[in-house]
Protein backbone atom coordinates (compact mmCIF):
# COMPACT_ATOMS: atom_id res chain seq x y z
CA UNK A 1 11.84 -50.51 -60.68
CA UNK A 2 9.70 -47.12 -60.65
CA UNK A 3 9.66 -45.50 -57.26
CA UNK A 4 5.87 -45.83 -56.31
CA UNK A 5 6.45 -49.58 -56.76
CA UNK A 6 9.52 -49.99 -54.37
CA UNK A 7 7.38 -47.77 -52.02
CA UNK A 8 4.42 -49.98 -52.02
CA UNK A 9 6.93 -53.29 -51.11
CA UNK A 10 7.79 -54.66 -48.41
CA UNK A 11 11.51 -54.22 -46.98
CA UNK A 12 12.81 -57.57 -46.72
CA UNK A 13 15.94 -56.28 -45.06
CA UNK A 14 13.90 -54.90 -42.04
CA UNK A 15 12.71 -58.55 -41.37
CA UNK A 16 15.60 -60.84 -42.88
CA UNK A 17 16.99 -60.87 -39.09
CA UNK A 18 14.18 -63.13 -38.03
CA UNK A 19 15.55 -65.81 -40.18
CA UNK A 20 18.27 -66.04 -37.85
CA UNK A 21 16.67 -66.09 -34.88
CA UNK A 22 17.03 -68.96 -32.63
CA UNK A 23 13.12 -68.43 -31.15
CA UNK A 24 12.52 -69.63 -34.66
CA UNK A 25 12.03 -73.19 -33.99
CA UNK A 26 10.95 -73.00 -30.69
CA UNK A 27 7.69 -73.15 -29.31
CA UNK A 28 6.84 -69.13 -28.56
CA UNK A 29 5.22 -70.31 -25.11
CA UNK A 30 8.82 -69.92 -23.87
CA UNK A 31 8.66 -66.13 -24.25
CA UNK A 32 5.23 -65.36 -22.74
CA UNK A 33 4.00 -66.03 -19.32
CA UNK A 34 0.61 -66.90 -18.83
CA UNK A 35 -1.05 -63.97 -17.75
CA UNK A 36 -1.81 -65.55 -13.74
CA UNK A 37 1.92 -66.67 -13.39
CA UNK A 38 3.89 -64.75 -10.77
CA UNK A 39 6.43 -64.71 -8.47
CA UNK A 40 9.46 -67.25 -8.60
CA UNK A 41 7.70 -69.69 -11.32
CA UNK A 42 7.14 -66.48 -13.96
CA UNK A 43 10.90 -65.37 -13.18
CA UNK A 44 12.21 -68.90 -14.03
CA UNK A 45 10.16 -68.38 -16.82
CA UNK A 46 11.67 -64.99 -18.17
CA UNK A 47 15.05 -66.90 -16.95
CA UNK A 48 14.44 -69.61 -19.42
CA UNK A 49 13.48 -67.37 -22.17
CA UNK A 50 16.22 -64.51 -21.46
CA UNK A 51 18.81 -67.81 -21.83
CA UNK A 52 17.75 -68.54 -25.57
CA UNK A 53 17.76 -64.54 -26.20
CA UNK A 54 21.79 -64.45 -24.77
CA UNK A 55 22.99 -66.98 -27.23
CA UNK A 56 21.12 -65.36 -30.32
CA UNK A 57 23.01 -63.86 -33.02
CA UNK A 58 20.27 -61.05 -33.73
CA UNK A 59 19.00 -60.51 -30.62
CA UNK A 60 19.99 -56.76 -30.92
CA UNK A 61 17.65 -56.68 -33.41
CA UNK A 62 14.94 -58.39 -31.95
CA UNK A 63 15.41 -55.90 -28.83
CA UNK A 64 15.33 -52.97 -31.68
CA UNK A 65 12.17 -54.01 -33.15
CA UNK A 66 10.11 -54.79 -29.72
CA UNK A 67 11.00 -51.19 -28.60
CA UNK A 68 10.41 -49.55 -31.81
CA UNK A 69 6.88 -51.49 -31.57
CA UNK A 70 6.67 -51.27 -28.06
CA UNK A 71 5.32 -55.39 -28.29
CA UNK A 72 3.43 -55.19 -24.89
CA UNK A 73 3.98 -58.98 -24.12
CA UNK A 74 6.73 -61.29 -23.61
CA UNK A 75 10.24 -61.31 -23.89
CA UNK A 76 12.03 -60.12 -27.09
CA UNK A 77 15.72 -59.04 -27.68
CA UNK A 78 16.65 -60.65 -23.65
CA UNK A 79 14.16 -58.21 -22.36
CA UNK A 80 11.00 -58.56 -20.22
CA UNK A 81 7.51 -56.35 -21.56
CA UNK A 82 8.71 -54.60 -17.79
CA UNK A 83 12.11 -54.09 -18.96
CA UNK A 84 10.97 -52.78 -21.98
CA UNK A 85 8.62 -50.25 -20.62
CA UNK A 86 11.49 -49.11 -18.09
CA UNK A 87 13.83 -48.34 -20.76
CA UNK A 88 11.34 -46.45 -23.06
CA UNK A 89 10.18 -44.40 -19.89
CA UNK A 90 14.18 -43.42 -19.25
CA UNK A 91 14.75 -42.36 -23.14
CA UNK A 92 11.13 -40.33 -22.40
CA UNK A 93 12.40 -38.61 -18.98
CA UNK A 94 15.88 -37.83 -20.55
């Protein structure tokens, strides 16, 4: 293959991990709150969603990717868009 052409394609390996992921098959509502839910009913809901993310085989992964892309919503890779933002702001300050 000529350079310029393995350039301009897409690296499977950087997304292969997805294919293992349990969130796969399930419905994606799991990992994102509805924007008005708070309190005890939105921390069930991270609860719920963290649960799948523990038992995941790439969920380091999935964590890698959401705070390489900073994904503003939801929970990916066991952590909470909160989480997320905590952690980035702690590799910022040190």
């Amino acid at each position: 293959m000529i350079e310029s052409e393995a350039s301009s394609n897409p690296v499977v390996e950087r997304w292969d991990w997805q294919l293992r992921a349990l969130c796969r098959d399930i419905d994606c509502a799991i990992f994102f709150a509805a924007d008005n839910e708070r309190g005890a009913r939105r921390a069930m809901h991270e609860r719920t969603a963290k649960a799948v993310c523990a038992r995941c085989p790439v969920v380091v992964d999935c964590r890698r990717h959401a705070l390489r892309a900073r994904e503003p919503f939801g929970v990916w890779g066991g952590m909470t868009a909160a989480e997320r933002r905590t952690k980035l702001a702690q590799r910022v300050a040190v």
